[in-house]
Protein backbone atom coordinates (compact mmCIF):
# COMPACT_ATOMS: atom_id res chain seq x y z
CA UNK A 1 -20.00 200.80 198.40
CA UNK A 2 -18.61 203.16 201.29
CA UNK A 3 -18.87 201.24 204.56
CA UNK A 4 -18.20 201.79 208.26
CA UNK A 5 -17.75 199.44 210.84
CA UNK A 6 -17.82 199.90 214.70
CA UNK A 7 -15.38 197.41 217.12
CA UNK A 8 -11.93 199.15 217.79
CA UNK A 9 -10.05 195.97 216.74
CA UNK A 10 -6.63 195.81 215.05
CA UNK A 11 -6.22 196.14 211.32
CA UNK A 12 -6.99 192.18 210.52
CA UNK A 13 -4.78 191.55 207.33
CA UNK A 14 -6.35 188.93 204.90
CA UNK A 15 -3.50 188.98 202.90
CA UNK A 16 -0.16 189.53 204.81
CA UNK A 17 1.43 191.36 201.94
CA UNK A 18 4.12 194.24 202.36
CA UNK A 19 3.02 197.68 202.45
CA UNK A 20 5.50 199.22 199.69
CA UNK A 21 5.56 202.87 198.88
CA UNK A 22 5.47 204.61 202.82
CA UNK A 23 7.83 207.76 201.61
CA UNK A 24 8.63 208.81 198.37
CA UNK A 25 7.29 211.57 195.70
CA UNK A 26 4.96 211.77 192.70
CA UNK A 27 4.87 213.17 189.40
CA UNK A 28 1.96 214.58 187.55
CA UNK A 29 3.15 215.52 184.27
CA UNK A 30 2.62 212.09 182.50
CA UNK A 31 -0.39 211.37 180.47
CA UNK A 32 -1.23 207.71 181.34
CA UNK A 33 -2.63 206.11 178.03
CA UNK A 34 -1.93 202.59 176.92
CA UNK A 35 0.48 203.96 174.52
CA UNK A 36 2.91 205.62 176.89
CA UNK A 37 2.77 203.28 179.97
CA UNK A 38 5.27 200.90 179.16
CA UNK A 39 7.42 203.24 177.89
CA UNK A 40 7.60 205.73 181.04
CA UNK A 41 10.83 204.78 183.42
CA UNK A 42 8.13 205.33 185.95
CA UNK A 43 6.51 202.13 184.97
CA UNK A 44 8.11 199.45 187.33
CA UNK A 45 8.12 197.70 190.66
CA UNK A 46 5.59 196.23 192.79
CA UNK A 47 2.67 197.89 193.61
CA UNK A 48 0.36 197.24 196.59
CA UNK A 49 -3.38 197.72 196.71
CA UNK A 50 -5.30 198.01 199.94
CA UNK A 51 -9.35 197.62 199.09
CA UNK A 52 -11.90 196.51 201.18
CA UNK A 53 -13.19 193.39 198.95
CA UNK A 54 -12.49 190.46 201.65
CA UNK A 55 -14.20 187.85 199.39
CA UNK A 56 -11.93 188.53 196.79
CA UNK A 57 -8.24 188.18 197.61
CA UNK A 58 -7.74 184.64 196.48
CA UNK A 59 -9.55 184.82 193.97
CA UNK A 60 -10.10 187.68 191.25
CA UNK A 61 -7.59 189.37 192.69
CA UNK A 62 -4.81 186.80 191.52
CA UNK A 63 -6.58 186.88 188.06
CA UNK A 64 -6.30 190.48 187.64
CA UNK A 65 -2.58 190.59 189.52
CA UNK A 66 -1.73 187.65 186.49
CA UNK A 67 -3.39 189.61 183.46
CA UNK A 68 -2.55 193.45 184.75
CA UNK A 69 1.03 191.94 185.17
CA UNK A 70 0.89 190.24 181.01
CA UNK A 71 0.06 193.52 180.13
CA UNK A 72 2.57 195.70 182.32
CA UNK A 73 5.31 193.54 182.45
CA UNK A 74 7.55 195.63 184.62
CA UNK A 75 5.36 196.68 187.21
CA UNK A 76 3.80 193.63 189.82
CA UNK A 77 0.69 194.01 192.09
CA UNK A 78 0.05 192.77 195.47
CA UNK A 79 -3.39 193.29 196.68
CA UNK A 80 -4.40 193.40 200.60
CA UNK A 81 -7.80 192.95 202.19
CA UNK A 82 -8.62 195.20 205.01
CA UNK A 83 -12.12 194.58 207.79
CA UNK A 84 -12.91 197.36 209.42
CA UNK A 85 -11.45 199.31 206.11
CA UNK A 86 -12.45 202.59 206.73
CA UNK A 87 -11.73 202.14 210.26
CA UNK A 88 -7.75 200.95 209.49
CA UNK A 89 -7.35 202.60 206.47
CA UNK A 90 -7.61 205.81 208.53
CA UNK A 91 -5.48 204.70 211.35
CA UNK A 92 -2.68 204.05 208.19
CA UNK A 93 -3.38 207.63 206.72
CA UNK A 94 -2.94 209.55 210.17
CA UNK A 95 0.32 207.79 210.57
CA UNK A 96 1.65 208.97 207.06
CA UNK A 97 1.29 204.90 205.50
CA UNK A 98 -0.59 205.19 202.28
CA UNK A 99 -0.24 202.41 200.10
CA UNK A 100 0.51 203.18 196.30
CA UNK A 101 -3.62 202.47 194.99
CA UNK A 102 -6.46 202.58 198.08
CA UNK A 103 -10.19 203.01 198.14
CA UNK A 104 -11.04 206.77 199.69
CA UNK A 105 -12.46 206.51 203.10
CA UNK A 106 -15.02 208.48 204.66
CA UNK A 107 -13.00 212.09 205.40
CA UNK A 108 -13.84 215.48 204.01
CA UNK A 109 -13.00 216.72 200.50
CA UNK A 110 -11.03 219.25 202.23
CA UNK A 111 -8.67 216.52 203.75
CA UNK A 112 -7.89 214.86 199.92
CA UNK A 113 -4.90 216.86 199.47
CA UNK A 114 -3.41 215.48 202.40
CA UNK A 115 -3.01 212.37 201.95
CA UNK A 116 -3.53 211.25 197.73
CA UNK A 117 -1.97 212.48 194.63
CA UNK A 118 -4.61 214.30 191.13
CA UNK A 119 -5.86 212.05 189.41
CA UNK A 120 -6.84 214.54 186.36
CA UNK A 121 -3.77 213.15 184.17
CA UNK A 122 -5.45 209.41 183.61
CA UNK A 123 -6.64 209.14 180.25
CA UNK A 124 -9.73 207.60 180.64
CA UNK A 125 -11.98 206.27 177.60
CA UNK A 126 -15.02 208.02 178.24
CA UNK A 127 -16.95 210.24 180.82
CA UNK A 128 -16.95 209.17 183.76
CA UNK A 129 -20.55 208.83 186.36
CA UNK A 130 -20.54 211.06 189.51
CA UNK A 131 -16.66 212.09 188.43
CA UNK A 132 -17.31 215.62 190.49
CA UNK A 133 -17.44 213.27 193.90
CA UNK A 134 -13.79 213.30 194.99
CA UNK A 135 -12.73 216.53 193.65
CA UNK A 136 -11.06 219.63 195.50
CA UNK A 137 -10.39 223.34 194.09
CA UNK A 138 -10.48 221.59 190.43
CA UNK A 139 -8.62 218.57 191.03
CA UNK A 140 -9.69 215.22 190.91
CA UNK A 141 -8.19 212.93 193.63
CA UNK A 142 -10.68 209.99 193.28
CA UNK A 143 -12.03 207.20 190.47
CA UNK A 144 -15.40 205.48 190.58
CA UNK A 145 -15.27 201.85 190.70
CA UNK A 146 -18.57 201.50 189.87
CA UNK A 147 -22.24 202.47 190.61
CA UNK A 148 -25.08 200.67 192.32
CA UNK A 149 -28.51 201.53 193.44
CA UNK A 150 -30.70 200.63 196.43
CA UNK A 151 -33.48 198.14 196.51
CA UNK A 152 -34.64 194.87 197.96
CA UNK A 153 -33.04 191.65 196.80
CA UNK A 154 -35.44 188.65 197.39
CA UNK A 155 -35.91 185.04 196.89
CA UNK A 156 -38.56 184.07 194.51
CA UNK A 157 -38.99 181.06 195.38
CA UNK A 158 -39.52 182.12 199.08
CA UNK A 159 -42.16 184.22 197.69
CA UNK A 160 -43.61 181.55 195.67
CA UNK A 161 -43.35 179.39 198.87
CA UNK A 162 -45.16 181.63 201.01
CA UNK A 163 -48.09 182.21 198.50
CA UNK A 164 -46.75 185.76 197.76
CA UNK A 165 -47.87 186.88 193.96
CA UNK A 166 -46.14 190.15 193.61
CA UNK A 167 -44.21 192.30 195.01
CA UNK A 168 -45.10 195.07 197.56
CA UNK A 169 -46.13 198.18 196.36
CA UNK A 170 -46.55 200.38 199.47
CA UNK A 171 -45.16 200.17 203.13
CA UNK A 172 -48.07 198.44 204.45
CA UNK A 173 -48.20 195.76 201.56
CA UNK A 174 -44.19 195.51 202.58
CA UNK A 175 -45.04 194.77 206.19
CA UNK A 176 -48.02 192.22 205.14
CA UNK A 177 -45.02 190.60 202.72
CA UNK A 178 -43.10 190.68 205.94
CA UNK A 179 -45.45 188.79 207.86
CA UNK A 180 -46.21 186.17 205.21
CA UNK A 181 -42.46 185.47 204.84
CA UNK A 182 -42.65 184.83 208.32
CA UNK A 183 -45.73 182.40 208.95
CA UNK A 184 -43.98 180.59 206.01
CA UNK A 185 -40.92 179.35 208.21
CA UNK A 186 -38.14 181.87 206.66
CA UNK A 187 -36.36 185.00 208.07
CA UNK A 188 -38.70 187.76 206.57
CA UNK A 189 -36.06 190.49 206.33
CA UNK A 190 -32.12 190.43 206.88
CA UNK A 191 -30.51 193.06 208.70
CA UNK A 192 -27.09 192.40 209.22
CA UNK A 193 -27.44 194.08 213.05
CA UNK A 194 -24.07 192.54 213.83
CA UNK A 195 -22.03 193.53 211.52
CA UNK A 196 -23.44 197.64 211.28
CA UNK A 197 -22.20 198.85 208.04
CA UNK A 198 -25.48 197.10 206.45
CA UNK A 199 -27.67 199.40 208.41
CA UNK A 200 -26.16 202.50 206.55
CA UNK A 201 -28.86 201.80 204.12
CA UNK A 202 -31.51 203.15 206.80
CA UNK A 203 -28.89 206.46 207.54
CA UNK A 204 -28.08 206.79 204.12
CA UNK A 205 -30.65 205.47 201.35
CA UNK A 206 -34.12 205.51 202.80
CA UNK A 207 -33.91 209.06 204.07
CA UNK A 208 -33.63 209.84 200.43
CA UNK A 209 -36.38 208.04 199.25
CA UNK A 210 -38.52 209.25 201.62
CA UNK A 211 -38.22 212.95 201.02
CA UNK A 212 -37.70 212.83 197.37
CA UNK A 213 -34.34 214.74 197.85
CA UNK A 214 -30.95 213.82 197.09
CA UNK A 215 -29.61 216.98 199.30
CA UNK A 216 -31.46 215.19 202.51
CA UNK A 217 -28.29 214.33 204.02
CA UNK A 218 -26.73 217.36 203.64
CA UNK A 219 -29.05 219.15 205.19
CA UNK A 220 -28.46 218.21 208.42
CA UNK A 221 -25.64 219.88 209.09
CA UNK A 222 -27.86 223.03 209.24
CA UNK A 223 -29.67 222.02 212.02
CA UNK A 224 -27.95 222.23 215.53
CA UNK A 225 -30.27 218.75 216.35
CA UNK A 226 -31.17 217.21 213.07
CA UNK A 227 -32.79 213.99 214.41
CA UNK A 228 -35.98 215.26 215.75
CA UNK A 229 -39.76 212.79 215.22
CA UNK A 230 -40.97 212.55 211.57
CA UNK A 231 -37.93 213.86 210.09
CA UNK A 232 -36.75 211.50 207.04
CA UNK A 233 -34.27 210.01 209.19
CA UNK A 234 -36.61 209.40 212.39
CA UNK A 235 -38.83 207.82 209.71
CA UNK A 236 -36.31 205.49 208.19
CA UNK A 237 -35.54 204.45 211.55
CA UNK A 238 -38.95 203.79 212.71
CA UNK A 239 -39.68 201.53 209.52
CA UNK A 240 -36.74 199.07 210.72
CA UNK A 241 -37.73 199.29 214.20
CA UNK A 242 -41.25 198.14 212.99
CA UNK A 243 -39.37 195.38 211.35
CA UNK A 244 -37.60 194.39 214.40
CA UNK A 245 -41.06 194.96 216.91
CA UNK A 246 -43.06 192.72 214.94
CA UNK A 247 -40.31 189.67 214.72
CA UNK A 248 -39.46 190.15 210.90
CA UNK A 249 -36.19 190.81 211.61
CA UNK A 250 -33.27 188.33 212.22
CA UNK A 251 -34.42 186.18 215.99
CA UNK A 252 -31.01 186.95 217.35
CA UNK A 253 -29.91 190.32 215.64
CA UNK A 254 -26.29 190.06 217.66
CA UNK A 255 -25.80 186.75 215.53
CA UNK A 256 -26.22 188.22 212.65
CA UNK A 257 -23.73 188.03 209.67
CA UNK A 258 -22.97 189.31 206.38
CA UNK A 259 -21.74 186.56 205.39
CA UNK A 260 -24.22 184.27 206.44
CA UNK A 261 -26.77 186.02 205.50
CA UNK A 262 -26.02 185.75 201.75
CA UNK A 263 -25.90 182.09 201.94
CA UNK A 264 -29.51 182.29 203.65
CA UNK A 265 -31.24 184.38 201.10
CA UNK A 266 -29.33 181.88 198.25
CA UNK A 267 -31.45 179.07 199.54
CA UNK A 268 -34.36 180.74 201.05
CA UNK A 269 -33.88 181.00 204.32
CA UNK A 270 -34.19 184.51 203.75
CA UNK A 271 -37.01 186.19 201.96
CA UNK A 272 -35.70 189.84 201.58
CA UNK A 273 -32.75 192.15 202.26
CA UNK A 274 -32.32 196.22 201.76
CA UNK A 275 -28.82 196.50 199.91
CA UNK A 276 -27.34 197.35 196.51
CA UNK A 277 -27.35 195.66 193.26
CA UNK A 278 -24.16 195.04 193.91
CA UNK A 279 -24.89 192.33 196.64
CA UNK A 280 -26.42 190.44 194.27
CA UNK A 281 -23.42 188.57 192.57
CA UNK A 282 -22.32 187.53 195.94
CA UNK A 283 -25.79 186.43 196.79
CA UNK A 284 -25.41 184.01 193.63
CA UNK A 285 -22.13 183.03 194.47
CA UNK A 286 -23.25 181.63 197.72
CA UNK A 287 -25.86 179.01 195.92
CA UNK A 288 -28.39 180.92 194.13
CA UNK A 289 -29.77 180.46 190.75
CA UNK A 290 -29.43 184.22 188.70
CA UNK A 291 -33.03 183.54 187.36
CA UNK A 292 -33.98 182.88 191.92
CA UNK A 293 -33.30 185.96 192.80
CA UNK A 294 -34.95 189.66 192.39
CA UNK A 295 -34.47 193.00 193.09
CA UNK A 296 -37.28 195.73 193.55
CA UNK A 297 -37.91 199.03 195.09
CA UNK A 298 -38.30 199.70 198.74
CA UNK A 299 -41.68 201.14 199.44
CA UNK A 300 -40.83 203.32 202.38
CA UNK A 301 -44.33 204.62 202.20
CA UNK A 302 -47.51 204.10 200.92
CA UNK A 303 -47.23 206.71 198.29
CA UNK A 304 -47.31 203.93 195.62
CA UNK A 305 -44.47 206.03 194.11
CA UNK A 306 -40.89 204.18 193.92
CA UNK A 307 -37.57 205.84 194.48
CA UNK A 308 -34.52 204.00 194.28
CA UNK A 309 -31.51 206.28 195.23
CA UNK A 310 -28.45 205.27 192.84
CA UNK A 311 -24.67 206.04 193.84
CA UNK A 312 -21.04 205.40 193.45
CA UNK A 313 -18.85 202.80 195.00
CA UNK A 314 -15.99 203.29 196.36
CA UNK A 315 -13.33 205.33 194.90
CA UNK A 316 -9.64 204.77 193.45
CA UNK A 317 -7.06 206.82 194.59
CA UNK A 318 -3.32 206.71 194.83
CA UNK A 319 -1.55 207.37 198.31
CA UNK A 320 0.52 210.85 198.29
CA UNK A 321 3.78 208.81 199.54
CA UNK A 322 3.58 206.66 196.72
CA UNK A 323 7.26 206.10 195.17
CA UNK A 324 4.90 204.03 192.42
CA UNK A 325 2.29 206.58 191.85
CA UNK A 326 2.73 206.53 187.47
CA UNK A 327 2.11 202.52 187.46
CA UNK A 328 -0.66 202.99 190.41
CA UNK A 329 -2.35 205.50 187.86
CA UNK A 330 -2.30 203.16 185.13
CA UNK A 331 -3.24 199.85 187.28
CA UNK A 332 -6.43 202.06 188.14
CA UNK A 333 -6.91 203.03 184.38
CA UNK A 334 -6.64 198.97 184.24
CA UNK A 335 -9.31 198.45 186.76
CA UNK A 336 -11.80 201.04 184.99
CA UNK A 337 -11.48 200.29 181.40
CA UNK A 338 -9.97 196.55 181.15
CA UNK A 339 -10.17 194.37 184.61
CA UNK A 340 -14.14 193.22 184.13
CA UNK A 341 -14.85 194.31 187.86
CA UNK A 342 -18.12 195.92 187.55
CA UNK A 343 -19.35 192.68 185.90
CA UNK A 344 -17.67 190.57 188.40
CA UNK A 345 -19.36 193.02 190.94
CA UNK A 346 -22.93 193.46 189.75
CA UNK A 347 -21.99 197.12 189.46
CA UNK A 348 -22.95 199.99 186.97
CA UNK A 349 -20.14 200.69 185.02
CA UNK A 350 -18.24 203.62 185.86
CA UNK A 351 -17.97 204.35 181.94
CA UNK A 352 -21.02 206.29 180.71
CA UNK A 353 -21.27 204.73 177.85
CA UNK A 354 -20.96 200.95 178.91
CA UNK A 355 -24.40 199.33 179.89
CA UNK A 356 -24.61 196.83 183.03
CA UNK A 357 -24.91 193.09 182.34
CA UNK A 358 -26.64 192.23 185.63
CA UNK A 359 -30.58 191.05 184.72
CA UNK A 360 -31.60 192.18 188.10
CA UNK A 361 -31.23 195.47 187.07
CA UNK A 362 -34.02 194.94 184.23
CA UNK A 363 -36.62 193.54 186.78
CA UNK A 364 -35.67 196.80 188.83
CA UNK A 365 -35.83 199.77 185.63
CA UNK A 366 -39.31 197.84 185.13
CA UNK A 367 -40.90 199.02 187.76
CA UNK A 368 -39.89 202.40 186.52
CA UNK A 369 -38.83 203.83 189.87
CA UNK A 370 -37.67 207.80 189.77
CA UNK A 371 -33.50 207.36 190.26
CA UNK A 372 -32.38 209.53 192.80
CA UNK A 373 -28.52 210.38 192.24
CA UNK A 374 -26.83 211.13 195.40
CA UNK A 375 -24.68 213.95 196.08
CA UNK A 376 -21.42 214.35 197.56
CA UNK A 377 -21.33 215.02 200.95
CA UNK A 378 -20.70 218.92 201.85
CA UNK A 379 -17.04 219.75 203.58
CA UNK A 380 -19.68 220.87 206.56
CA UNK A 381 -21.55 217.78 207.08
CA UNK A 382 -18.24 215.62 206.76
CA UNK A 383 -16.78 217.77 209.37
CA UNK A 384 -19.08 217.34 211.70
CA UNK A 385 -19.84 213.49 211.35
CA UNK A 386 -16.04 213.84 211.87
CA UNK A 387 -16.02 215.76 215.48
CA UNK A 388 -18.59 214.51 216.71
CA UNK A 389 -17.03 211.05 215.97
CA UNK A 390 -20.47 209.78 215.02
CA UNK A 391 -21.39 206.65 212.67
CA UNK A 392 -25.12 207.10 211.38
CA UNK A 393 -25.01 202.92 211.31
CA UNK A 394 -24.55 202.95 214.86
CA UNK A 395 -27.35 205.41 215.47
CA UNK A 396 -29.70 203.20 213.44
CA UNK A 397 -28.78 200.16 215.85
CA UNK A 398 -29.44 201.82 219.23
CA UNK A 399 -32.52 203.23 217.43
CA UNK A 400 -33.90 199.93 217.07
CA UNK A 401 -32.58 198.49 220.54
CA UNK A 402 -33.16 201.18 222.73
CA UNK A 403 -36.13 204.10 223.88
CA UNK A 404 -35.86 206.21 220.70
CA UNK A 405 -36.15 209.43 222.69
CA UNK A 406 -33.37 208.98 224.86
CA UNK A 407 -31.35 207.50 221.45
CA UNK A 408 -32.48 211.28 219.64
CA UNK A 409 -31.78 213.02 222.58
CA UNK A 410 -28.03 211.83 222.84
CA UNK A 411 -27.22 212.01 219.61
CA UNK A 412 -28.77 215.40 219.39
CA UNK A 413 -26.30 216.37 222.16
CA UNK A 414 -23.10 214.66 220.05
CA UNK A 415 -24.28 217.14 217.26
CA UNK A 416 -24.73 220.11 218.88
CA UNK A 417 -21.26 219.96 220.63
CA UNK A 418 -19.35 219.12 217.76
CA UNK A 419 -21.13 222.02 215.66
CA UNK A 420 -20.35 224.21 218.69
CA UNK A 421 -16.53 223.09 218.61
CA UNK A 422 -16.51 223.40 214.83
CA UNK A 423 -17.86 227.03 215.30
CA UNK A 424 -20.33 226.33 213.28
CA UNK A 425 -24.12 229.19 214.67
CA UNK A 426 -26.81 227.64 214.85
């Protein structure tokens, strides 16, 4: 999942691992297959991956260091765990430190050249979903590492606890879900205030579902002040206000925390949260029984029609100053076809033509939602977010906090000046 985080804190190292590869040069003329890899003179030293999967780096990440390294016996892997990733990871591109395999943050297309190598010679074993993402003037600079989609993970038995038969079907029956969660004793709805990235899902997802339209996002960037009352994103907004208004939301919302969060919803603390499927492996992990927890639509109206919008993780990519770049390409070739991560993960598969294993995904295609596949954003769009130096998480939070005209009105302003710098006409 891509994720943005606000406080201007140091890059907070979970693993204090070298950064190896900071100068160096690439070549593109080898086609990485399982047959030539350990073969190529390319195809040795120690490799270091930067990703943004905290929960991991004691733990799968030595498992798939251990078999990647059986495999590829000349070539080691060292994996570091960024917070704050897209927030650090940037600070390491600007200064010229790209590691030799990273996760893309959020920049334009345009700006892929500049800092990561094609990635058009990896010999993949199948097509590939949204493979178009991360691609500039015909070159691909960017692997999938899986694909979720959006919907509400709940606790059945905090349903079943709180005499709640079924689950919501419109926005109102949501909100009346909401409220029986609550009489029952249990959070009603998590939103992970504290942390912000979790709120992208309001900036992001439910704009989507609400107008029907994967292009909603991109649309903005034709307006010179997109956020204006009963827009998709005003509406989003207002739903999780609602939430927050009527005491459904977390009691403390600057306590909130990921982490904690999941462990709530494992025992039913929690009743519901608005995430991807890919949350729900960790949910488990923290307590849960698989058959406890369920995953359904968000009604963000009372349409009776579901929408799920369904997207790609984060992407692969190898850093431009990679002296490593021919075993980085293969350790991501690793990670598509070989490493198990989008079953670890709860993801999608990346691979067309391999099927999920997650059973939360069944309960979800049963409700036969429409799928809603997200598009890229446009150079435009990213260039503005850019200027104007504006996270749509933290617009979300002050929305909620805050007098929602004054909120519009400001980040209205932020939009128009940046479009004006950009010289972009109205």
């Amino acid at each position: 999942m891509q994720i943005n985080r606000i406080r201007p804190v140091s890059i907070l190292v979970i693993a204090a691992l070298v950064i190896s590869g900071c100068t160096g040069t690439h070549s593109n003329d080898i086609s990485f297959s399982d047959k030539t890899a350990n073969n190529n003179p390319q195809m040795s030293g120690t490799i270091t991956i930067v990703t943004n999967r905290t929960d991991m780096i004691d733990k799968q990440y030595k498992e798939y260091a251990t078999r990647f390294h059986e495999k590829y016996p000349t070539i080691s892997v060292q994996f570091e765990a960024l917070r704050d990733y897209d927030k650090n990871i940037k600070i390491r591109l600007a200064s010229g430190e790209t590691p030799d395999v990273l996760l893309i943050p959020s920049i334009p297309n345009s700006d892929l050249a500049k800092f990561f190598v094609p990635l058009g010679d990896i010999d993949l074993r199948g097509e590939l979903h949204f493979q178009d993402f991360k691609t500039y003037q015909g070159e691909t600079y960017g692997i999938p590492s899986g694909v979720a989609v959006s919907g509400v993970v709940y606790n059945k038995r905090a349903f079943e606890r709180a005499g709640i038969l079924e689950v919501p079907k419109t926005l109102e029956a949501f909100y009346e879900t909401c409220d029986k969660l609550k009489r029952s004793g249990v959070v009603a709805f998590a939103s992970n205030f504290k942390d912000r990235w979790p709120l992208q899902v309001w900036s992001n997802d439910v704009p989507i579902i609400l107008a029907g339209d994967a292009e909603t996002k991109n649309d903005l960037a034709a307006s010179g002040a997109p956020f204006q009352s009963n827009n998709p994103y005003v509406s989003s907004m207002s739903i999780i206000k609602t939430l927050y208004d009527r005491g459904y939301l977390e009691p403390n919302l600057n306590d909130t925390n990921w982490e904690g969060s999941k462990k709530e919803l494992a025992v039913g603390k929690i009743g519901m949260m608005l995430t991807g499927n890919w949350a729900i492996k960790q949910i488990i992990e923290n307590g849960a029984k698989s058959e406890d927890i369920g995953f359904f639509p968000f009604p963000a109206d009372n349409s009776g029609k579901f929408r799920v919008t369904q997207y790609p993780d984060r992407y692969y990519t190898v850093g431009k100053n990679s002296k490593h770049a021919a075993a980085a390409k293969v350790f991501i070739k690793w990670m598509v076809e070989e490493s198990g991560y989008e079953n670890y993960s709860g993801f999608i598969p990346a691979l067309k033509e391999r099927k999920p294993e997650l059973p939360q995904l069944l309960e979800m295609d049963s409700y036969h939602p429409e799928y809603v596949n997200v598009v890229k954003d446009s150079d435009r769009l990213s260039q503005i977010l850019n200027k104007a130096q504006l996270e749509m998480p933290a617009l979300v939070q002050e929305y909620i906090l805050g007098n929602p005209t004054e909120v519009l009105n400001k980040y209205n302003q932020q939009w128009t000046q940046a479009r004006h710098s950009l010289n972009i006409s109205p």
